[in-house]
PDBML (XML) file of the C-alpha atoms, coordinates in Angstrom:
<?xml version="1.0" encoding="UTF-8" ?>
<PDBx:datablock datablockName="MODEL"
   xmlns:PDBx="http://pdbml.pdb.org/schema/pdbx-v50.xsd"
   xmlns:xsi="http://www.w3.org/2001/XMLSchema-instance"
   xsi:schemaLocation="http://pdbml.pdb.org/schema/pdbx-v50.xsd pdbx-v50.xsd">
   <PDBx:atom_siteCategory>
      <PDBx:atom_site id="1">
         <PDBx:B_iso_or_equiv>0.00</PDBx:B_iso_or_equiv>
         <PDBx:Cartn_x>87.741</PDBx:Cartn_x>
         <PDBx:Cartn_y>84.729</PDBx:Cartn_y>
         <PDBx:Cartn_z>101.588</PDBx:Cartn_z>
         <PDBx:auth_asym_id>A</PDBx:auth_asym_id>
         <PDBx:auth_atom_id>CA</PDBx:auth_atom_id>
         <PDBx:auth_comp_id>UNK</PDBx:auth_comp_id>
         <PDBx:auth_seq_id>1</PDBx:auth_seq_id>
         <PDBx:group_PDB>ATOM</PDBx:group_PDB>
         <PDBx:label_alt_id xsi:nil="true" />
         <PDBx:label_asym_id>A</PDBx:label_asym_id>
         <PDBx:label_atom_id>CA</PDBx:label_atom_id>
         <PDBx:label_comp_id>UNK</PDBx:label_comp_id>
         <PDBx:label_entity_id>1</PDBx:label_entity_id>
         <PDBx:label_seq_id>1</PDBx:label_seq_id>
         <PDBx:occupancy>1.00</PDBx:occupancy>
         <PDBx:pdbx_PDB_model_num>1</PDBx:pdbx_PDB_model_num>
         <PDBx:type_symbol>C</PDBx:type_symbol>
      </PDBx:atom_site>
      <PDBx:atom_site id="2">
         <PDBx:B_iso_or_equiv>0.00</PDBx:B_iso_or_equiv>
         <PDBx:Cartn_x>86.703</PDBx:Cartn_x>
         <PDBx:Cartn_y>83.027</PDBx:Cartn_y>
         <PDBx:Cartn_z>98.188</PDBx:Cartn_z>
         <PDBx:auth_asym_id>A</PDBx:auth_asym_id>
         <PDBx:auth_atom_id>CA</PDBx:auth_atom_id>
         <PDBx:auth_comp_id>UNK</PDBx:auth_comp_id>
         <PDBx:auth_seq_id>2</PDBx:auth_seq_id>
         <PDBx:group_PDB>ATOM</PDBx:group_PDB>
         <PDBx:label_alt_id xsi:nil="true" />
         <PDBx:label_asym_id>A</PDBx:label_asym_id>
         <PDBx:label_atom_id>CA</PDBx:label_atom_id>
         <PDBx:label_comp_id>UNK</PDBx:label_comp_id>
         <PDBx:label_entity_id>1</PDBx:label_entity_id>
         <PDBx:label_seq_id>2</PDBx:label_seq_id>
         <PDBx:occupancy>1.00</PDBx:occupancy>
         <PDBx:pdbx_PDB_model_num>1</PDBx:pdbx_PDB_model_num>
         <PDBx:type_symbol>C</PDBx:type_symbol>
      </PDBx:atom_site>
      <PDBx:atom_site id="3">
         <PDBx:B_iso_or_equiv>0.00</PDBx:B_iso_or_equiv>
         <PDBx:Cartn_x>85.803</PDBx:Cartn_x>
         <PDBx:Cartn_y>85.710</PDBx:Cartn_y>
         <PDBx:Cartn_z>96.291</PDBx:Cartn_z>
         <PDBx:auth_asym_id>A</PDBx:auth_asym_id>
         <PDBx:auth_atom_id>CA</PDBx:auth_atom_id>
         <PDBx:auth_comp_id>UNK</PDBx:auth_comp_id>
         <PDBx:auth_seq_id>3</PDBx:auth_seq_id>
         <PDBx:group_PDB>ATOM</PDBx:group_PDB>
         <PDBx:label_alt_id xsi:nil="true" />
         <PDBx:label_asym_id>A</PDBx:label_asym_id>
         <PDBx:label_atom_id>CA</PDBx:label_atom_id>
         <PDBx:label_comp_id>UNK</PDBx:label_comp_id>
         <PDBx:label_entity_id>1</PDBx:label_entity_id>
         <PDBx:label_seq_id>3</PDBx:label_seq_id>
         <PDBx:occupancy>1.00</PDBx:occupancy>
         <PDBx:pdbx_PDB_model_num>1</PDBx:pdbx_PDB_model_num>
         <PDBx:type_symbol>C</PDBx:type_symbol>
      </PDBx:atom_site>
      <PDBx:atom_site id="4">
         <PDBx:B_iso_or_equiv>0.00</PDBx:B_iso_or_equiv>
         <PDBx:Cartn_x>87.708</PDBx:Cartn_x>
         <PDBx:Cartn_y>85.676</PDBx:Cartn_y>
         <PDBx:Cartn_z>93.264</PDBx:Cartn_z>
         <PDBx:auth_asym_id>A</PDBx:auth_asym_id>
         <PDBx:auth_atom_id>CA</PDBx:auth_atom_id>
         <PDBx:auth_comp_id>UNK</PDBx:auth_comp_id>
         <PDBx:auth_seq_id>4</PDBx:auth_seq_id>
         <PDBx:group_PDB>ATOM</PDBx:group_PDB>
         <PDBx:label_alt_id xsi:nil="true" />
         <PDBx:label_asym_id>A</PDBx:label_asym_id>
         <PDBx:label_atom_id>CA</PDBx:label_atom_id>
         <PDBx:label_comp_id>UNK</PDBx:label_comp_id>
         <PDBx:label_entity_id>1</PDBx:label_entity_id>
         <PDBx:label_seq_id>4</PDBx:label_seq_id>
         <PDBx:occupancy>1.00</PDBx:occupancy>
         <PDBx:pdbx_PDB_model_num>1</PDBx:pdbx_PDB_model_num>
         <PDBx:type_symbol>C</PDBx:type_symbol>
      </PDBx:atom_site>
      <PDBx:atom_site id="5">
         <PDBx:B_iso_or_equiv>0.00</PDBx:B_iso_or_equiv>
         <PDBx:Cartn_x>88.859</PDBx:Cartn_x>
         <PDBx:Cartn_y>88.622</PDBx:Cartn_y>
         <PDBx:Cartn_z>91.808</PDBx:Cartn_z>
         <PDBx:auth_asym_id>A</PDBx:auth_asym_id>
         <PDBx:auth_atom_id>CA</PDBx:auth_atom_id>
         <PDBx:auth_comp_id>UNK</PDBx:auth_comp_id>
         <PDBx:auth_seq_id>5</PDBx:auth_seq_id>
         <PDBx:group_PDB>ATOM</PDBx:group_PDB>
         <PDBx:label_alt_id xsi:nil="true" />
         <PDBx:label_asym_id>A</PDBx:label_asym_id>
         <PDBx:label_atom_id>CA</PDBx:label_atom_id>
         <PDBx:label_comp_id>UNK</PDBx:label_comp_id>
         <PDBx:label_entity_id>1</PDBx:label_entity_id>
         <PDBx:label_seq_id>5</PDBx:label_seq_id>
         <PDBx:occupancy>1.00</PDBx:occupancy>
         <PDBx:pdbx_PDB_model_num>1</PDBx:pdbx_PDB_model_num>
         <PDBx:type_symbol>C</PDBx:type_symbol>
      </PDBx:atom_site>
      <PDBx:atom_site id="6">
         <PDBx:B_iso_or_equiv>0.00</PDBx:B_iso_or_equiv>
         <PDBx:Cartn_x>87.521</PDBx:Cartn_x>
         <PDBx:Cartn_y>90.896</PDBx:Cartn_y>
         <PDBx:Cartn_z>94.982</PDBx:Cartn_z>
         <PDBx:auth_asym_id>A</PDBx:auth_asym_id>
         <PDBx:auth_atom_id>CA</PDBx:auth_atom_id>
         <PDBx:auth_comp_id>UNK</PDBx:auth_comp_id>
         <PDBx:auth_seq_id>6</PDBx:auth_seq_id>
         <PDBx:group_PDB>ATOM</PDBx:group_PDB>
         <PDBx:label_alt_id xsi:nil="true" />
         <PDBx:label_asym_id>A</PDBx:label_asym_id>
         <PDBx:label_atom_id>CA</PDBx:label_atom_id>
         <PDBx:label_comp_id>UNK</PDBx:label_comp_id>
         <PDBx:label_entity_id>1</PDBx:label_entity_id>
         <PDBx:label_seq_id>6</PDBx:label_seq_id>
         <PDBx:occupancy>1.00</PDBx:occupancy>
         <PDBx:pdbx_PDB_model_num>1</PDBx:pdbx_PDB_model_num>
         <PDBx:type_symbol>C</PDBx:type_symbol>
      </PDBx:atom_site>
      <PDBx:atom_site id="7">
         <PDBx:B_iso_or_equiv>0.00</PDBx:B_iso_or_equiv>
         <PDBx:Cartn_x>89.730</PDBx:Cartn_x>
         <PDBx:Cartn_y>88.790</PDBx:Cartn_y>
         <PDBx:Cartn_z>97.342</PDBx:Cartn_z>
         <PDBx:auth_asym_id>A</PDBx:auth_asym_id>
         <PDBx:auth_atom_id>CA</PDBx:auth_atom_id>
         <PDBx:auth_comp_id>UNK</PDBx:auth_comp_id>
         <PDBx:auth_seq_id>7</PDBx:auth_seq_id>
         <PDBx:group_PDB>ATOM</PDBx:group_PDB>
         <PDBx:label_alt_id xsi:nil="true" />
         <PDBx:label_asym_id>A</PDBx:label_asym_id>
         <PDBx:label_atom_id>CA</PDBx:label_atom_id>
         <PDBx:label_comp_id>UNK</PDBx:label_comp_id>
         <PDBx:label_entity_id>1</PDBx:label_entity_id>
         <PDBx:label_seq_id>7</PDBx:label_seq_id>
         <PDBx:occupancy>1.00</PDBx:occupancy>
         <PDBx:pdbx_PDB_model_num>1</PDBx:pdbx_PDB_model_num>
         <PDBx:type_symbol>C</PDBx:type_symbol>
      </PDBx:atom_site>
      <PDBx:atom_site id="8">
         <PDBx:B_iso_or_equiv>0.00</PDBx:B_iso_or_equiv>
         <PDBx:Cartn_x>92.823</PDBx:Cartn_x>
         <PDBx:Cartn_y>91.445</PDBx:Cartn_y>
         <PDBx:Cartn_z>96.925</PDBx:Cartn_z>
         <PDBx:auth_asym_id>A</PDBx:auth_asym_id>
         <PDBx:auth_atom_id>CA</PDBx:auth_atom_id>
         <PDBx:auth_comp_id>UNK</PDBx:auth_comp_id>
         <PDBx:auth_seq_id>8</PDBx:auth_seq_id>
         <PDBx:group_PDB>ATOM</PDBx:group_PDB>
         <PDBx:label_alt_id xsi:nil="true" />
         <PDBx:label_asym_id>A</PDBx:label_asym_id>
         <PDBx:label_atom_id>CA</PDBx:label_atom_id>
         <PDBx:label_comp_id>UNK</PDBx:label_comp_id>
         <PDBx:label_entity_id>1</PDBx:label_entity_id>
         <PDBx:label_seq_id>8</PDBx:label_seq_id>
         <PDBx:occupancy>1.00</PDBx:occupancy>
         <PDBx:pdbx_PDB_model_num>1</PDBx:pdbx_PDB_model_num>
         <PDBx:type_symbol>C</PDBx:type_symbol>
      </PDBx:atom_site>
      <PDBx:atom_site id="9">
         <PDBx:B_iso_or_equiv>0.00</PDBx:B_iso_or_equiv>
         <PDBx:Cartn_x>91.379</PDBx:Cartn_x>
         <PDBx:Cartn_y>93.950</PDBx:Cartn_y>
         <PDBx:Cartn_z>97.910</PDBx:Cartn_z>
         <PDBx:auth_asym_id>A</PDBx:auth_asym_id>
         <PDBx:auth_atom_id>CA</PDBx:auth_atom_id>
         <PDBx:auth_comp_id>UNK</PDBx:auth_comp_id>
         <PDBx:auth_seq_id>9</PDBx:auth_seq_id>
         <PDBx:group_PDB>ATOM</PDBx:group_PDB>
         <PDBx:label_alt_id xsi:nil="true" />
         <PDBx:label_asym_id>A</PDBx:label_asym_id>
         <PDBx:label_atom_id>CA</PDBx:label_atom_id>
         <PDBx:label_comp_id>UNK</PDBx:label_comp_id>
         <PDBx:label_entity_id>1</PDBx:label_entity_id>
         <PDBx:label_seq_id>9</PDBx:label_seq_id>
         <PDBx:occupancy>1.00</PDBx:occupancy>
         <PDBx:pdbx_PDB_model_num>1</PDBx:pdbx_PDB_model_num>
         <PDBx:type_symbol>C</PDBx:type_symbol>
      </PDBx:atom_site>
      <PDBx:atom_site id="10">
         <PDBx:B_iso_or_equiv>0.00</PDBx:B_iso_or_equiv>
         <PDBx:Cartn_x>89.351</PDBx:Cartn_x>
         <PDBx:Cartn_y>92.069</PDBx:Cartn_y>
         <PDBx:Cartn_z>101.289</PDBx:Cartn_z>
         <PDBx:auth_asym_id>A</PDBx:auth_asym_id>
         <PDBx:auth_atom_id>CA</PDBx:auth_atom_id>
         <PDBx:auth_comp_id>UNK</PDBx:auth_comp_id>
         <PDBx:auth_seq_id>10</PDBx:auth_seq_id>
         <PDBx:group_PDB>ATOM</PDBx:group_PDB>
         <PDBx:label_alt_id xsi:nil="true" />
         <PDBx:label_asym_id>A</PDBx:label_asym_id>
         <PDBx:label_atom_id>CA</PDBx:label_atom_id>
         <PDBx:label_comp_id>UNK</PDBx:label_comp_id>
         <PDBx:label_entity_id>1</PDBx:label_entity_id>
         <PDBx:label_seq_id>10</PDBx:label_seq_id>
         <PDBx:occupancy>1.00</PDBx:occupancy>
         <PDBx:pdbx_PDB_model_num>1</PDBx:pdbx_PDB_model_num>
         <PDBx:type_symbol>C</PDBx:type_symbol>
      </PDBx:atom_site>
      <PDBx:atom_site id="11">
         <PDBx:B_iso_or_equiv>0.00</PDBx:B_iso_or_equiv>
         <PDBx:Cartn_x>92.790</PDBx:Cartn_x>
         <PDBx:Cartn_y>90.901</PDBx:Cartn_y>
         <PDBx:Cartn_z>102.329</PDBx:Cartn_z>
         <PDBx:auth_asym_id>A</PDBx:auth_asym_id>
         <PDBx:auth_atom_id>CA</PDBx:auth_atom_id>
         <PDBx:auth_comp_id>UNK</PDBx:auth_comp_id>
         <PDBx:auth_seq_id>11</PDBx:auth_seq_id>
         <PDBx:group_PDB>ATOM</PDBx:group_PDB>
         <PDBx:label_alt_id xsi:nil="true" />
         <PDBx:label_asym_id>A</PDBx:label_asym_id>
         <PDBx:label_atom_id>CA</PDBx:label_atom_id>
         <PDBx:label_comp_id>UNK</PDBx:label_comp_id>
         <PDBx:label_entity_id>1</PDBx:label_entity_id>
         <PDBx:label_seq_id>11</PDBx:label_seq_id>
         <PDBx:occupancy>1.00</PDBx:occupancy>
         <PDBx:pdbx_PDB_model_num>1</PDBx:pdbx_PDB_model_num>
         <PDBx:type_symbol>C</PDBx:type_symbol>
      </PDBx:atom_site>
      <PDBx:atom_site id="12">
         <PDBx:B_iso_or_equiv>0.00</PDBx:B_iso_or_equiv>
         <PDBx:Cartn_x>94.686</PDBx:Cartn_x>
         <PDBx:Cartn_y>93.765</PDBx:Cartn_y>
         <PDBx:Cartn_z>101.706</PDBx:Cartn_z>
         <PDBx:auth_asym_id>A</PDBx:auth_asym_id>
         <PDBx:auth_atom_id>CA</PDBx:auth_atom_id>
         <PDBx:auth_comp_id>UNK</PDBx:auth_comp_id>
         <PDBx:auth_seq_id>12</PDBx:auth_seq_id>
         <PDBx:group_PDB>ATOM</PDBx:group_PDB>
         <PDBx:label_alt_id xsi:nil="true" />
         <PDBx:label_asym_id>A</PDBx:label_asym_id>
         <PDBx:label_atom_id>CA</PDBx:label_atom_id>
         <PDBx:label_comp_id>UNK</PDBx:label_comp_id>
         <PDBx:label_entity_id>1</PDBx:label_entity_id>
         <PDBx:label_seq_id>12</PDBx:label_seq_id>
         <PDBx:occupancy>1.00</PDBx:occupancy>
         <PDBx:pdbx_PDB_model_num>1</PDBx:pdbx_PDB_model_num>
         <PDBx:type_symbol>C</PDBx:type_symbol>
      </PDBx:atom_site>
      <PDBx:atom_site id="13">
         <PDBx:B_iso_or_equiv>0.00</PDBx:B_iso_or_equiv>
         <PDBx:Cartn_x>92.264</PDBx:Cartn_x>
         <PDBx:Cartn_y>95.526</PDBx:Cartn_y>
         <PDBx:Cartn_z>104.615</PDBx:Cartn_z>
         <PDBx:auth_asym_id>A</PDBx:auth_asym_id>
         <PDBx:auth_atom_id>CA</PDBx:auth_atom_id>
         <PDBx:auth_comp_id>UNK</PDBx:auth_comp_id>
         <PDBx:auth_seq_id>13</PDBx:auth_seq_id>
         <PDBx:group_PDB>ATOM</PDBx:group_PDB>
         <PDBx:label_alt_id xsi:nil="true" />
         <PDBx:label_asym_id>A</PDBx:label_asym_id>
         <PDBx:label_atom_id>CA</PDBx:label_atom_id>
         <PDBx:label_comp_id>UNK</PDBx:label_comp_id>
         <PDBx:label_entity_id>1</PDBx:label_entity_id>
         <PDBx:label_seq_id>13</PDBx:label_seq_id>
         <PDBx:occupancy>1.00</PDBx:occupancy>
         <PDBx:pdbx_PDB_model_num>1</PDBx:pdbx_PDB_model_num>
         <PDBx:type_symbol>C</PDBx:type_symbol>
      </PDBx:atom_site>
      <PDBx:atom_site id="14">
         <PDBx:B_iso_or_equiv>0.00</PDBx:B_iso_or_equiv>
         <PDBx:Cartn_x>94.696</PDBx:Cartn_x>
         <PDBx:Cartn_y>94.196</PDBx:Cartn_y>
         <PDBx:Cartn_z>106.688</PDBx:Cartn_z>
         <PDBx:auth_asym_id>A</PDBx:auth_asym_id>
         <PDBx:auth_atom_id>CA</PDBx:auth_atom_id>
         <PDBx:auth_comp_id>UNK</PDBx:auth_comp_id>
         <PDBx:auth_seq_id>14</PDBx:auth_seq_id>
         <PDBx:group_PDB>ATOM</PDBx:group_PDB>
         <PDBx:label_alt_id xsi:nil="true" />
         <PDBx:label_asym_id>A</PDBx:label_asym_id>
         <PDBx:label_atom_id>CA</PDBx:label_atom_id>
         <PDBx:label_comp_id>UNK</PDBx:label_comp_id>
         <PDBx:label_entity_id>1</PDBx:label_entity_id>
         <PDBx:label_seq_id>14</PDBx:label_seq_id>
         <PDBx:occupancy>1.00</PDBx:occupancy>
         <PDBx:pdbx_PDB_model_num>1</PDBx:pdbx_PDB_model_num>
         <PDBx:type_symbol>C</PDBx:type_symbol>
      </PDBx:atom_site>
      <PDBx:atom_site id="15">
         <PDBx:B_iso_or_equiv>0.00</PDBx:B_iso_or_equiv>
         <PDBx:Cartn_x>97.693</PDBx:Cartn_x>
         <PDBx:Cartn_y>94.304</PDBx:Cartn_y>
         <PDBx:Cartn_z>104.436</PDBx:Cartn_z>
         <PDBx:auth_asym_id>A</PDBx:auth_asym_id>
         <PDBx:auth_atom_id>CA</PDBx:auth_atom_id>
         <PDBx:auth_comp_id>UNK</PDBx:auth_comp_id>
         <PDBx:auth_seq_id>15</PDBx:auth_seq_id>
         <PDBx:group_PDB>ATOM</PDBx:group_PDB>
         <PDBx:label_alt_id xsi:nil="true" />
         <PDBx:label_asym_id>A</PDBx:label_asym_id>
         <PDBx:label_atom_id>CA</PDBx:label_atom_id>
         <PDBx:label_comp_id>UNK</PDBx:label_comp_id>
         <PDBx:label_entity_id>1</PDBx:label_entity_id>
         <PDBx:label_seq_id>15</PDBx:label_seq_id>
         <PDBx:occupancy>1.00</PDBx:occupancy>
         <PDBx:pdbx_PDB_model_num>1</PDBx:pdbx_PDB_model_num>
         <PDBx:type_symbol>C</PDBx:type_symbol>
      </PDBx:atom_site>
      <PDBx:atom_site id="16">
         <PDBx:B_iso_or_equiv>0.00</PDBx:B_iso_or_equiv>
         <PDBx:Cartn_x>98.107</PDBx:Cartn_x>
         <PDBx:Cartn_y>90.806</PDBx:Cartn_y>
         <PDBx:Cartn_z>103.276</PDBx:Cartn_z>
         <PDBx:auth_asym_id>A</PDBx:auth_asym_id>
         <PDBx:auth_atom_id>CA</PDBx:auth_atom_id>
         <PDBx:auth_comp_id>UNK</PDBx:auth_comp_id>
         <PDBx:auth_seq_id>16</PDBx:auth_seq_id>
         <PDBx:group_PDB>ATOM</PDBx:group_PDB>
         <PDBx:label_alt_id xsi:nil="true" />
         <PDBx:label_asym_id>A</PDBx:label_asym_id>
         <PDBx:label_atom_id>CA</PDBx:label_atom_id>
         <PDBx:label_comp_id>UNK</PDBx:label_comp_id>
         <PDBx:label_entity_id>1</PDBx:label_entity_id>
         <PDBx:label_seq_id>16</PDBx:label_seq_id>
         <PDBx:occupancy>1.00</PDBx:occupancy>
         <PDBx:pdbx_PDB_model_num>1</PDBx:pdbx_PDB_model_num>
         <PDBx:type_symbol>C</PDBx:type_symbol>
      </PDBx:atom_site>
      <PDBx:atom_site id="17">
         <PDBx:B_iso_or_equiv>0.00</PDBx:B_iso_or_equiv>
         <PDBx:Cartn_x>99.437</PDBx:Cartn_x>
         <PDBx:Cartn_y>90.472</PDBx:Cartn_y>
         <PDBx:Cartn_z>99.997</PDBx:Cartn_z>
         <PDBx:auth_asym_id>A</PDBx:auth_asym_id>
         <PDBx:auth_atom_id>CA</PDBx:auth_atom_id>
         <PDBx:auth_comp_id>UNK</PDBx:auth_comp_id>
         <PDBx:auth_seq_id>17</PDBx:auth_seq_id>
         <PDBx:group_PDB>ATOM</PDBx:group_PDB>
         <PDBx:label_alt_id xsi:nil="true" />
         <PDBx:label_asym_id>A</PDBx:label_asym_id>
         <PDBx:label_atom_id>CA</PDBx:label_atom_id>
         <PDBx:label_comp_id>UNK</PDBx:label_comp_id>
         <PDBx:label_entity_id>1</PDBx:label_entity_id>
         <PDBx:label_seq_id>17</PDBx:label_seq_id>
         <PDBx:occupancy>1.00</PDBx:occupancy>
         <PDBx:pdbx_PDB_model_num>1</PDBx:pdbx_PDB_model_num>
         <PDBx:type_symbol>C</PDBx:type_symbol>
      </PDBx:atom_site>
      <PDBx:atom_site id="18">
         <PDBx:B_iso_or_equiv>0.00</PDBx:B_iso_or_equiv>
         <PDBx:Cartn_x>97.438</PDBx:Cartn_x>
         <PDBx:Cartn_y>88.406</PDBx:Cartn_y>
         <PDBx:Cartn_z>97.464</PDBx:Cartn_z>
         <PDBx:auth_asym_id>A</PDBx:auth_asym_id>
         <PDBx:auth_atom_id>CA</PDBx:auth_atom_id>
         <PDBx:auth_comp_id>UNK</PDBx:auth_comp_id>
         <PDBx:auth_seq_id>18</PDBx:auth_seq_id>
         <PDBx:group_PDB>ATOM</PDBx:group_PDB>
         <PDBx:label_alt_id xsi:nil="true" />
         <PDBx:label_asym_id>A</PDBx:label_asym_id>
         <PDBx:label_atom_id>CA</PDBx:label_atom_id>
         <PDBx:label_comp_id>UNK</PDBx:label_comp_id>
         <PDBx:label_entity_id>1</PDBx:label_entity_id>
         <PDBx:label_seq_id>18</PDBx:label_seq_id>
         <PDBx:occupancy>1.00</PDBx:occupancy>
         <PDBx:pdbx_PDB_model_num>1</PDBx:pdbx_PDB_model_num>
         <PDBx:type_symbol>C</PDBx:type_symbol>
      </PDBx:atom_site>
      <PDBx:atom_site id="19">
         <PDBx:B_iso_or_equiv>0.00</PDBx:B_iso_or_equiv>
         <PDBx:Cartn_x>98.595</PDBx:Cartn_x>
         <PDBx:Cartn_y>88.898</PDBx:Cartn_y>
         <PDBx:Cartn_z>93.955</PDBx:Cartn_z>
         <PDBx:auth_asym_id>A</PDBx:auth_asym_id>
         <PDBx:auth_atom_id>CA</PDBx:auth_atom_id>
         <PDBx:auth_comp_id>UNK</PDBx:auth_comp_id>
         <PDBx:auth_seq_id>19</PDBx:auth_seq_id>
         <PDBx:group_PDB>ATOM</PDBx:group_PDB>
         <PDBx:label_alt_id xsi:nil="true" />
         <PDBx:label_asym_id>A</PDBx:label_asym_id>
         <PDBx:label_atom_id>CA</PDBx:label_atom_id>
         <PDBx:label_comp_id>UNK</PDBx:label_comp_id>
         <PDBx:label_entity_id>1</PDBx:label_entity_id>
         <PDBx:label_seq_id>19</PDBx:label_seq_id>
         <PDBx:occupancy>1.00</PDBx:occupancy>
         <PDBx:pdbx_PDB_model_num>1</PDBx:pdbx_PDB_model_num>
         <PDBx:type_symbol>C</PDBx:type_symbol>
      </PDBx:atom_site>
      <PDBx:atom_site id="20">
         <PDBx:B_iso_or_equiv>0.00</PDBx:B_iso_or_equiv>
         <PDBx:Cartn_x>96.019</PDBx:Cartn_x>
         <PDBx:Cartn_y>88.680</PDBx:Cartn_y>
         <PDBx:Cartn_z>90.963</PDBx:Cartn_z>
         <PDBx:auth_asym_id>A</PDBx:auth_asym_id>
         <PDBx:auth_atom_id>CA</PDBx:auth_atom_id>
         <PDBx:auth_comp_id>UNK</PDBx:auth_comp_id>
         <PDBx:auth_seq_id>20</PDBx:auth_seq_id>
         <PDBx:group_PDB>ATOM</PDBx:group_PDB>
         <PDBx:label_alt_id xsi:nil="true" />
         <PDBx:label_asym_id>A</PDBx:label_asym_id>
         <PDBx:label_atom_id>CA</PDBx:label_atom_id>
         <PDBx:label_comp_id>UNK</PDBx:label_comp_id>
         <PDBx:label_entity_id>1</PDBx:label_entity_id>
         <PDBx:label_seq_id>20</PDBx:label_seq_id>
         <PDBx:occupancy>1.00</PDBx:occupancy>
         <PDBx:pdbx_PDB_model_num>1</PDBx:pdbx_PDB_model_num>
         <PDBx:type_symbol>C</PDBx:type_symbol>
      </PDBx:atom_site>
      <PDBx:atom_site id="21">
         <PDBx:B_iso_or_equiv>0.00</PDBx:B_iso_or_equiv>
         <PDBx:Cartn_x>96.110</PDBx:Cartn_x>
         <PDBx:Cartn_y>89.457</PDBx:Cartn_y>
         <PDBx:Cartn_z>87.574</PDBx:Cartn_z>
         <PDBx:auth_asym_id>A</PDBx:auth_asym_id>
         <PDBx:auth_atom_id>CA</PDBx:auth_atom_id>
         <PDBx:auth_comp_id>UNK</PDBx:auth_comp_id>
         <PDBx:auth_seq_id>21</PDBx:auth_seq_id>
         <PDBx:group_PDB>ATOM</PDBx:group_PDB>
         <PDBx:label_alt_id xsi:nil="true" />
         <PDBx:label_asym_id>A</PDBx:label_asym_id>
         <PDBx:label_atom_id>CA</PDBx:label_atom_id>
         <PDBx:label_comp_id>UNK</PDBx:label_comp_id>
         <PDBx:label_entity_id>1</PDBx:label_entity_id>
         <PDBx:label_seq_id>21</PDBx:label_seq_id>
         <PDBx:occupancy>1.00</PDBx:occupancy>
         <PDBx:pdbx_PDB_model_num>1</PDBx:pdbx_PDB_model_num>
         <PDBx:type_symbol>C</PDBx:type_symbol>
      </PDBx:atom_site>
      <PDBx:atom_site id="22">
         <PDBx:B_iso_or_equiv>0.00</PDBx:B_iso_or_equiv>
         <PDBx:Cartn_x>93.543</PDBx:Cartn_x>
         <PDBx:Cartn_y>90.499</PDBx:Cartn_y>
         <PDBx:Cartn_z>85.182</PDBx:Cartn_z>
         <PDBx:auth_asym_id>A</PDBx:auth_asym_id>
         <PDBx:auth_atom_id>CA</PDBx:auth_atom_id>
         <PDBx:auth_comp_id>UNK</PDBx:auth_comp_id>
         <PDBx:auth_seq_id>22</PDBx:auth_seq_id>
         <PDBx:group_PDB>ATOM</PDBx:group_PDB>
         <PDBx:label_alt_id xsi:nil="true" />
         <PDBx:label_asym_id>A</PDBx:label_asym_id>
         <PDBx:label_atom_id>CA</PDBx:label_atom_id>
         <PDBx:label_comp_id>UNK</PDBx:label_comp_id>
         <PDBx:label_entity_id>1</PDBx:label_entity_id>
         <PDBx:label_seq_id>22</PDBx:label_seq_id>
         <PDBx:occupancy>1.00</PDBx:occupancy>
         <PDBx:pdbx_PDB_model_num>1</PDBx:pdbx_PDB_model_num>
         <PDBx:type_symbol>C</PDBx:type_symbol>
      </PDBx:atom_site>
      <PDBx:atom_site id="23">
         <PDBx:B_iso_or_equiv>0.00</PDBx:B_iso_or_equiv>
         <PDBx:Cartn_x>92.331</PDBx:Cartn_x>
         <PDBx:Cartn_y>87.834</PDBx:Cartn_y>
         <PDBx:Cartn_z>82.550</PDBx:Cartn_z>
         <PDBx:auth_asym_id>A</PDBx:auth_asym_id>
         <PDBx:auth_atom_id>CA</PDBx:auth_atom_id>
         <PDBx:auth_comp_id>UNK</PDBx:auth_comp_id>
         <PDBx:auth_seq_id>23</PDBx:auth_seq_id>
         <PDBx:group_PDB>ATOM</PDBx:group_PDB>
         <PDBx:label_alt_id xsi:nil="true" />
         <PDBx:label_asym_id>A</PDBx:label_asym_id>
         <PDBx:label_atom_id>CA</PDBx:label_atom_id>
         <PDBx:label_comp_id>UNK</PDBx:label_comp_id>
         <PDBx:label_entity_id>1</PDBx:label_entity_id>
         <PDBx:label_seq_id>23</PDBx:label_seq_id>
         <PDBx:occupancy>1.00</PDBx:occupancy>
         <PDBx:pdbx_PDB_model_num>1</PDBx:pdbx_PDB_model_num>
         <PDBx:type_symbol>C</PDBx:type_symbol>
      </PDBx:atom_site>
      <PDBx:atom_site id="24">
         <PDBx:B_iso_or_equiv>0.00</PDBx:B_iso_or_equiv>
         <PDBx:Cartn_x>88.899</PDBx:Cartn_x>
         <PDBx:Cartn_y>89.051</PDBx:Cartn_y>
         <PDBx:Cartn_z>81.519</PDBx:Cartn_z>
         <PDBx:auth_asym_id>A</PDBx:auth_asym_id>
         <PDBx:auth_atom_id>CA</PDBx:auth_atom_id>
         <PDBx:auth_comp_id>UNK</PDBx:auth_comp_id>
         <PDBx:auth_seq_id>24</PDBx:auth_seq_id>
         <PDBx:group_PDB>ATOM</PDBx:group_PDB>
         <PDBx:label_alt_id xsi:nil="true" />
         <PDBx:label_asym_id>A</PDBx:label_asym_id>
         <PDBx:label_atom_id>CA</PDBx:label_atom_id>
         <PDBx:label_comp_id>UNK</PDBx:label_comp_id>
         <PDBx:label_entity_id>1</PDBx:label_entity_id>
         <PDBx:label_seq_id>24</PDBx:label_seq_id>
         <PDBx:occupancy>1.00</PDBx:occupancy>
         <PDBx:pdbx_PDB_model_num>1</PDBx:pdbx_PDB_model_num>
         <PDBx:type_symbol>C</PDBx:type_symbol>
      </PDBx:atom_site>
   </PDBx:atom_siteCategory>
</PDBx:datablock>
């Protein structure tokens, strides 16, 4: 998974934790 932003959400399908925050 190496898609930026969207990765959250893709690992979190399977309730892995991957903090982002936004920075537009």
């Amino acid at each position: 998974i190496a898609a930026g932003i969207g990765t959250s959400a893709i690992a979190g399908s399977i309730d892995c934790p991957i903090p982002l925050v936004p920075r537009p």
